[in-house]
Protein backbone atom coordinates (compact mmCIF):
# COMPACT_ATOMS: atom_id res chain seq x y z
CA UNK A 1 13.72 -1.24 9.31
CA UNK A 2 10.33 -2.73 9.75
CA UNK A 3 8.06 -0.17 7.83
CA UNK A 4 9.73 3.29 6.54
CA UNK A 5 7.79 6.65 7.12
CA UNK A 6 5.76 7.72 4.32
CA UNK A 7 6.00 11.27 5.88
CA UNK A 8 2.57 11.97 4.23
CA UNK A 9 3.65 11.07 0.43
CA UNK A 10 2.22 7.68 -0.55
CA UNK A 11 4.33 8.17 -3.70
CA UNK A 12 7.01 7.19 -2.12
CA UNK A 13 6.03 3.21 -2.78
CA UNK A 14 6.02 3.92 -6.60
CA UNK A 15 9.31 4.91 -6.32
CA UNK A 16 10.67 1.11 -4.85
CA UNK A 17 10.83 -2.03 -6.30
CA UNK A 18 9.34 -5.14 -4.65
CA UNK A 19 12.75 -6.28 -3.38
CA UNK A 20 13.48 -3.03 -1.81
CA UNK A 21 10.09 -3.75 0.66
CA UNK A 22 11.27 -4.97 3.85
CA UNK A 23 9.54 -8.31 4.61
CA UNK A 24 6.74 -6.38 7.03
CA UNK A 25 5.86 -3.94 4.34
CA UNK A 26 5.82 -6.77 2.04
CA UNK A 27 3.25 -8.69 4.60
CA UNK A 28 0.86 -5.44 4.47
CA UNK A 29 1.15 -4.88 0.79
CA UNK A 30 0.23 -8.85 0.50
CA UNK A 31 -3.17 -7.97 2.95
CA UNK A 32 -3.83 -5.43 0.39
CA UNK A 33 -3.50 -8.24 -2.83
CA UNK A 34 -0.03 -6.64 -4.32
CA UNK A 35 2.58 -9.49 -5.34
CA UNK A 36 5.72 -8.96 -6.39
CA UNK A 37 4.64 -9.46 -10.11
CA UNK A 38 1.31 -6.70 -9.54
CA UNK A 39 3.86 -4.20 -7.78
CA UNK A 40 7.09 -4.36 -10.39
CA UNK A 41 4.15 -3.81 -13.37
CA UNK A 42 2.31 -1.21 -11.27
CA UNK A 43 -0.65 -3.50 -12.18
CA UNK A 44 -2.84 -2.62 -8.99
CA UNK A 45 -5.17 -5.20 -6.92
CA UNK A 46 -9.12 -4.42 -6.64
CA UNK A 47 -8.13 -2.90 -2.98
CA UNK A 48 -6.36 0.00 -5.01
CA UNK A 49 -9.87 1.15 -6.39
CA UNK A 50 -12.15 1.27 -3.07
CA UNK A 51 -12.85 3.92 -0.96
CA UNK A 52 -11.25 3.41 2.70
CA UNK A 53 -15.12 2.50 3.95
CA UNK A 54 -15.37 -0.30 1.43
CA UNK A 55 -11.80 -1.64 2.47
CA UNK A 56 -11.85 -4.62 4.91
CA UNK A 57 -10.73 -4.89 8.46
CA UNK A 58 -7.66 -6.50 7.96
CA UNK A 59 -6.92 -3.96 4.80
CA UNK A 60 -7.39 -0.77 6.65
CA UNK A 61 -5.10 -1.93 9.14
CA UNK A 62 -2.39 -2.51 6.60
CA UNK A 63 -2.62 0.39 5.21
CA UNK A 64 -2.79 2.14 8.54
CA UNK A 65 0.61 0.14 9.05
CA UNK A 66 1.64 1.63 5.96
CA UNK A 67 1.25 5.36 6.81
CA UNK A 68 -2.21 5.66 5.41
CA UNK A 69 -5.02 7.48 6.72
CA UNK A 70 -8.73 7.38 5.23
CA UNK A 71 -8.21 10.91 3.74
CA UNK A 72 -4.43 10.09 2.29
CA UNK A 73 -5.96 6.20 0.91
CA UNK A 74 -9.21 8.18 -0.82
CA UNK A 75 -7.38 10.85 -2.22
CA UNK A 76 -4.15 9.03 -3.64
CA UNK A 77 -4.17 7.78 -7.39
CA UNK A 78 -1.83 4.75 -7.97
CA UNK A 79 0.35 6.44 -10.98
């Protein structure tokens, strides 16, 4: 598996622990500043607040990687 199919839920990564990432969804969590300590403590990076505008190059594509679009990115609430 390089990076699983979010099907249009971006819950889905709160459900997993860092060690159940596979190491390319790992790599695009890392663009957006998650670590493994940040993502077990659901303690969420300054990319987690910004609008998909205000997101860099190199962090849209990650999340685009991820399964995120700029609607799904501005709309979800890390829980």
């Amino acid at each position: 598996m390089d990076v699983r199919d979010m099907k249009g839920d971006p819950s889905m990564w709160e459900r997993l622990a860092w060690a159940d990432l596979s190491p390319r969804e790992r790599e695009l969590w890392t663009v957006l500043g998650w670590r493994e300590s940040k993502w077990d403590r659901n303690d969420p990076p300054p990319s987690a607040g910004k609008d998909w505008i205000n997101l860099s190059f190199d962090e849209q594509y990650a999340a685009a990687e991820l399964g995120f679009t700029n609607s799904l990115w501005d709309s979800f609430e890390d829980q």
